[in-house]
Protein backbone atom coordinates (compact mmCIF):
# COMPACT_ATOMS: atom_id res chain seq x y z
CA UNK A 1 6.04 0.25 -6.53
CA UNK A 2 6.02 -1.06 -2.81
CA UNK A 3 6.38 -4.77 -2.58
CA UNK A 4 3.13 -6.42 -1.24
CA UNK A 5 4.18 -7.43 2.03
CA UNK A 6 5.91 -3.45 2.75
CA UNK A 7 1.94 -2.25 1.81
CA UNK A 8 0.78 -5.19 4.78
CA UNK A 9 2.88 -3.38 6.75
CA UNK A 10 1.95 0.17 6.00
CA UNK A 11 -1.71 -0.96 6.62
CA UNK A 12 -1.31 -2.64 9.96
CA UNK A 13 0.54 0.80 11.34
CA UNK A 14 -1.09 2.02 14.42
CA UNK A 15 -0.37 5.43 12.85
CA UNK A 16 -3.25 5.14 10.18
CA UNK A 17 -6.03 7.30 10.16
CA UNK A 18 -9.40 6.17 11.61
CA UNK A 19 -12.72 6.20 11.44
CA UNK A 20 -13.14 8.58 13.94
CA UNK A 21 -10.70 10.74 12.72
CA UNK A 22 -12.44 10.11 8.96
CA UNK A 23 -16.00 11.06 10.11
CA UNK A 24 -14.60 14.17 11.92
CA UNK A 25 -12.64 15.75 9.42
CA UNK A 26 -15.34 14.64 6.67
CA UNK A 27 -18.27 14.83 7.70
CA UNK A 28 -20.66 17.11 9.54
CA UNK A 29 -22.85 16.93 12.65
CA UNK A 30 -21.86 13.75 13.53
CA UNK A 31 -24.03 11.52 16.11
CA UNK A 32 -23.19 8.22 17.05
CA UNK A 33 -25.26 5.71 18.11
CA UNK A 34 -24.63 2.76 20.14
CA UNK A 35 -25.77 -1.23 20.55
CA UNK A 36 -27.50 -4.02 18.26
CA UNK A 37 -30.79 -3.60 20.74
CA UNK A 38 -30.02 -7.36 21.79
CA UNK A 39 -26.68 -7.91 23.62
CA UNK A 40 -24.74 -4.90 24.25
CA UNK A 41 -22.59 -2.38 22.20
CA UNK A 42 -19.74 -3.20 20.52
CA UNK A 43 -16.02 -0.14 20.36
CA UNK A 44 -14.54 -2.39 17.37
CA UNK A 45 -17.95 -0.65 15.16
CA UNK A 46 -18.65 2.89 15.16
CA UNK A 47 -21.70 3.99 13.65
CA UNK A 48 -24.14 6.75 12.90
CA UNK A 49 -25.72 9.54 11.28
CA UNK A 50 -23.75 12.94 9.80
CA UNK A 51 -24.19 15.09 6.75
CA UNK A 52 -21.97 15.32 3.53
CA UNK A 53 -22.61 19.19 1.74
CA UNK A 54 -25.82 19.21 3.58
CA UNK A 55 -26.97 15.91 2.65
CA UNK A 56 -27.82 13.54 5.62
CA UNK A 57 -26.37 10.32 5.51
CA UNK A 58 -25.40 7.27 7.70
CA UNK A 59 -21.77 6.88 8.27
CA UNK A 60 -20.29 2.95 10.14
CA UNK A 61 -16.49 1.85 10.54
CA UNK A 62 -14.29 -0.34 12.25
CA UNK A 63 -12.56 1.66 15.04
CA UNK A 64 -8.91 0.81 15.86
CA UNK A 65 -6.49 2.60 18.61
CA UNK A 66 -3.72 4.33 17.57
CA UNK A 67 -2.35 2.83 21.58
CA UNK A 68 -2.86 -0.14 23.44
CA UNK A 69 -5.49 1.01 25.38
CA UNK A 70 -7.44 2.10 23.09
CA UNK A 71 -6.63 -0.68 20.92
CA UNK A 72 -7.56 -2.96 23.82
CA UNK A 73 -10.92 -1.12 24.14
CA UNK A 74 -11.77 -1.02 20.57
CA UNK A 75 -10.69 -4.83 20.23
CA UNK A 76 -7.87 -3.83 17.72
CA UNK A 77 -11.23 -3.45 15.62
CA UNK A 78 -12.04 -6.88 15.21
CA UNK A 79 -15.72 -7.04 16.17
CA UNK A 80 -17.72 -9.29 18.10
CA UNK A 81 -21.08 -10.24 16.88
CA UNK A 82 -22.76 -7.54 18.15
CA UNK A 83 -20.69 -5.04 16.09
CA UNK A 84 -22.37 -6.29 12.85
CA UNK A 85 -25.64 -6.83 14.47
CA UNK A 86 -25.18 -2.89 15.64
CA UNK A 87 -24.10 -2.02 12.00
CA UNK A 88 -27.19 -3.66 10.04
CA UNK A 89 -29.36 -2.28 12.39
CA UNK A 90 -27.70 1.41 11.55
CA UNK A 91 -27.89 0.13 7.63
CA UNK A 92 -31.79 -0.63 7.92
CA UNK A 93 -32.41 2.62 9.62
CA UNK A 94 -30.38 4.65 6.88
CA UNK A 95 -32.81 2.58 4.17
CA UNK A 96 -35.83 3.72 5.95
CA UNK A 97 -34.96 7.24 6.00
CA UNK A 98 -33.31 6.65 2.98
CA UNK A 99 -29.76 7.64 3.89
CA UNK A 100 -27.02 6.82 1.66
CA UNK A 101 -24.46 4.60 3.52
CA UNK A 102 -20.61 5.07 3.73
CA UNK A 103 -18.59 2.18 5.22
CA UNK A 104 -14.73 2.47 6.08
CA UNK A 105 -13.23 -1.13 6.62
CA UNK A 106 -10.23 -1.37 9.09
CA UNK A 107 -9.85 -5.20 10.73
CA UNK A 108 -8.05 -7.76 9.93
CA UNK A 109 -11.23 -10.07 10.28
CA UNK A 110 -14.19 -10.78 12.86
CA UNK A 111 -13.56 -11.70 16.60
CA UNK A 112 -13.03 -15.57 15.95
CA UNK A 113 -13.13 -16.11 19.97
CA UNK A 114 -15.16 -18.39 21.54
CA UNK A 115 -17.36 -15.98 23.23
CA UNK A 116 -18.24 -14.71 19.56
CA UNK A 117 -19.10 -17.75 18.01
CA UNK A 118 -21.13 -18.66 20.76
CA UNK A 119 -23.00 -15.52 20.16
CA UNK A 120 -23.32 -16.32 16.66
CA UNK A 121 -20.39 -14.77 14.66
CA UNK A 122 -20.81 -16.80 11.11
CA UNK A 123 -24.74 -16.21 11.41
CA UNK A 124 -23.89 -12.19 11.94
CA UNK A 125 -21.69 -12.17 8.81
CA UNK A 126 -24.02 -13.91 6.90
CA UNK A 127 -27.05 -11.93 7.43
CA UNK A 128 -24.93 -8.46 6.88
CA UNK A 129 -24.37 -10.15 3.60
CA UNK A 130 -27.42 -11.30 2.95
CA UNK A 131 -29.62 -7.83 3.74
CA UNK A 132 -26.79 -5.65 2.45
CA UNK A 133 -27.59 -7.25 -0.80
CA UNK A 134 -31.17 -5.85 -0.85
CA UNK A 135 -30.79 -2.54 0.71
CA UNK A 136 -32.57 0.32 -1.25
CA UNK A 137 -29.88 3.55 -0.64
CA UNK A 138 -26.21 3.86 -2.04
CA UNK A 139 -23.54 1.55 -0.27
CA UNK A 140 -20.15 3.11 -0.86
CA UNK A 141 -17.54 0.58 1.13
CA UNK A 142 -14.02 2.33 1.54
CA UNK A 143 -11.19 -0.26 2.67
CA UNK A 144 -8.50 2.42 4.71
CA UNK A 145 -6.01 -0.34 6.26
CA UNK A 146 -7.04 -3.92 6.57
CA UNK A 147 -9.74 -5.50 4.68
CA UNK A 148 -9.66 -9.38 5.93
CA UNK A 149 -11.85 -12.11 5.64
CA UNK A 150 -15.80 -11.84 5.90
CA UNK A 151 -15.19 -9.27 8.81
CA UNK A 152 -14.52 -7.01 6.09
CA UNK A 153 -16.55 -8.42 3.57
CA UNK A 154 -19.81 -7.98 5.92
CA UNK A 155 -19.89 -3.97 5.41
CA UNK A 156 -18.13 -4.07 1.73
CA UNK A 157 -21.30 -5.54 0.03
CA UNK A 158 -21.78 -1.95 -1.32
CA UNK A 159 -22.09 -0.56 -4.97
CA UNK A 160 -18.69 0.91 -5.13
CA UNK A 161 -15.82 -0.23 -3.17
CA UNK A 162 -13.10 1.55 -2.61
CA UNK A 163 -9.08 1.34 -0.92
CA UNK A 164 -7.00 3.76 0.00
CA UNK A 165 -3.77 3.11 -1.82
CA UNK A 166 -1.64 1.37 1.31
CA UNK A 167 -4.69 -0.58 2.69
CA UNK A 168 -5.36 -4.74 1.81
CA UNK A 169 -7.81 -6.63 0.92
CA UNK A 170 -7.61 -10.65 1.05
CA UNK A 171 -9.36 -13.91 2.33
CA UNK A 172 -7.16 -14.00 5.31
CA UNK A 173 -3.66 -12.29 6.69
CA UNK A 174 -0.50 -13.37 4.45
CA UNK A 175 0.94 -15.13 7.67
CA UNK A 176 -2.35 -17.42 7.98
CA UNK A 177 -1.94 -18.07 3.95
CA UNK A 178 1.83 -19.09 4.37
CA UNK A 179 0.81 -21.63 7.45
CA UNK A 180 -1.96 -23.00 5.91
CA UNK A 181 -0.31 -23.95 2.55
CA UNK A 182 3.11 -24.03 3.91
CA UNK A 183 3.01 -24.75 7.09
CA UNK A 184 5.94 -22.08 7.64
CA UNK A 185 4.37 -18.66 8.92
CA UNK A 186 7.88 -16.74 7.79
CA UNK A 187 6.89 -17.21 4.29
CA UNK A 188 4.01 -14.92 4.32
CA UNK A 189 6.07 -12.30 1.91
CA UNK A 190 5.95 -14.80 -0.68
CA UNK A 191 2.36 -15.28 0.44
CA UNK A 192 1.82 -11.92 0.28
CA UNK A 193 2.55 -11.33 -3.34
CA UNK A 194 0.45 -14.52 -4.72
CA UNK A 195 -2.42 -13.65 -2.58
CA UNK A 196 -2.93 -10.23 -4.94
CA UNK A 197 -4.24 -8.47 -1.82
CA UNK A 198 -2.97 -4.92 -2.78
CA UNK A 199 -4.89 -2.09 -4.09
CA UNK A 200 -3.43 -1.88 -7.34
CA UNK A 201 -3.63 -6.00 -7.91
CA UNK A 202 -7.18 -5.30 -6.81
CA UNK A 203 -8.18 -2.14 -9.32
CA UNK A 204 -6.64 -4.34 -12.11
CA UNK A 205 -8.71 -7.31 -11.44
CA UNK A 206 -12.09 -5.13 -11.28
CA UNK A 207 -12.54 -6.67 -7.15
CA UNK A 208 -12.50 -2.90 -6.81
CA UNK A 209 -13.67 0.01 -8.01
CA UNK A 210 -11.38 3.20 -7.69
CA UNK A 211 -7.73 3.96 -5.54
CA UNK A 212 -7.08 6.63 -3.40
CA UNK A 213 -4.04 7.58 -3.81
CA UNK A 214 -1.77 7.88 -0.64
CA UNK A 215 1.63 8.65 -2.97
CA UNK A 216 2.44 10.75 -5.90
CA UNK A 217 6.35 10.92 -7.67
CA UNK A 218 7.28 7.99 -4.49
CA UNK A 219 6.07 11.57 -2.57
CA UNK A 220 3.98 11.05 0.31
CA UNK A 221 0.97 13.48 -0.06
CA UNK A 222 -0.21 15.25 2.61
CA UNK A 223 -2.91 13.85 4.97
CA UNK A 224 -5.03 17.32 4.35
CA UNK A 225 -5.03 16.84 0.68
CA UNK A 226 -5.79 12.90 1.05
CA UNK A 227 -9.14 13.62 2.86
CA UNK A 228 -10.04 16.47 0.90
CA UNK A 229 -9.74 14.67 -2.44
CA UNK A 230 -11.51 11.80 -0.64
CA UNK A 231 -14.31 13.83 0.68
CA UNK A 232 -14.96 15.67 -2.78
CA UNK A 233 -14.52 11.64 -4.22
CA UNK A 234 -17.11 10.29 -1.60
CA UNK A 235 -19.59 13.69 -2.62
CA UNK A 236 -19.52 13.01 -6.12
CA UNK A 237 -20.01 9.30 -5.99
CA UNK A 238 -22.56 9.63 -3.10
CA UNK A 239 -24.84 12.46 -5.46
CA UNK A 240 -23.95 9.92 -8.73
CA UNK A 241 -25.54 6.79 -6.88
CA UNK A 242 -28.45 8.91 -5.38
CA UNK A 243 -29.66 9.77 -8.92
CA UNK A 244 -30.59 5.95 -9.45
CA UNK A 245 -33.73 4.21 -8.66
CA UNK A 246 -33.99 1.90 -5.36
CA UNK A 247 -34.21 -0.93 -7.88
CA UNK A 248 -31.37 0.27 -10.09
CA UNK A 249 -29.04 0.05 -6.93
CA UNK A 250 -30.47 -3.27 -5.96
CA UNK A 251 -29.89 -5.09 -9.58
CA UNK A 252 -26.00 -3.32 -10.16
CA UNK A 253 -24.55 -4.22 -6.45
CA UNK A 254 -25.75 -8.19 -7.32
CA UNK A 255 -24.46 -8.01 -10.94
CA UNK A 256 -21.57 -6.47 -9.16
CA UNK A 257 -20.58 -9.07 -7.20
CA UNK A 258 -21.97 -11.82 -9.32
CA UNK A 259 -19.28 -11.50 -11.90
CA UNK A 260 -16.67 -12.83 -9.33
């Protein structure tokens, strides 16, 4: 098995699959829509409506670049507060029409510049949390490379939550671990393994729900057969969780996170 800090690595590569790429190759007649209908529209969230096996559903990610400039446009998919604003607004509408919801987490946490708090970053977070708690469809939240802070937290309030085996999942990066209780930035490998923020620590601790495996034999398995075992994964969970009443949903995603 990888050490922790080689899988930090593997999920930072600009090589990773996206959400873009996810929704295309997964997911059918695919329309994106754009803005939070207050400020402006934020490239670090992509959102919208598709349909999985004929079934319509609503479909929101962070968006990274696999170059700069894309990377530069998409705000290496940390979003401002508009991003979240745009992605409960897309969550509300999927609860009216009664849409199940898939979320794939990429950043490595919320925008923590100035202009963002000044637009009200920690409020954003907060209320993604706080509605996301409440919401009436299936949530299924899929971590695919890194899952930091409440920037990733704020669209993995769902019922299941997922990782793609060489993706993280932690409070903060292992560099801003090692400097905070260290002071010493270099030691974030060490950090890195007491932090637990891989997806097998996480399955084993019940933080998550199910792997997706990336590997089999130390064999890297084929990108094609990775997305097809994680659309026919998303199709069965997404028909499991439609089965149960709104209130059902409701009462397991807060004894879900409740037991933390």
């Amino acid at each position: 098995m990888a050490e922790a800090m080689d899988i930090v690595s593997i999920a930072r590569q600009t090589d990773r699959i996206t959400t873009t790429e996810l929704i295309e190759a997964i997911f059918d007649d695919f329309i994106e829509l754009h803005g939070d209908r207050a400020y402006k529209d934020d490239a670090a969230i992509v959102g919208g409506v598709g349909s999985l096996n004929g079934q319509s559903v609503t479909i929101i990610g962070n968006q990274k670049g696999h170059e700069l400039e894309e990377n530069l446009k998409r705000n290496f998919g940390s979003p401002h507060p508009e991003g979240y604003r745009k992605s409960l607004r897309l969550m509300k509408q999927a609860e009216k029409f009664n849409r199940p919801i898939i979320n794939f987490v990429n950043t490595s946490g919320a925008y923590c510049g100035v202009e963002a708090e000044e637009r009200g970053q920690g409020e954003a977070l907060a209320k993604n949390l706080l509605e996301m708690s409440s919401l009436k469809v299936p949530i299924l939240s899929i971590i695919i490379g890194e899952g930091g802070s409440g920037g990733a937290l704020a669209l993995a309030a769902g019922n299941q939550v997922w990782m793609m085996e060489f993706s993280i999942y932690s409070i903060l990066s292992p560099e801003g671990f090692a400097s905070i209780l260290w002071k010493d930035s270099k030691r974030s490998g060490e950090a890195a393994e007491i932090m637990k923020l891989t997806s097998y620590d996480l399955l084993e601790m019940e933080v998550i729900d199910k792997i997706i495996y990336e590997q089999k034999d130390d064999q890297k398995i084929a990108q094609d057969q990775v997305l097809n075992t994680l659309k026919a994964e998303i199709s069965d969970e997404i028909s499991r969780l439609s089965m149960k009443t709104a209130e059902e949903l409701v009462q397991e995603r807060y004894e879900r996170f409740r037991k933390f």
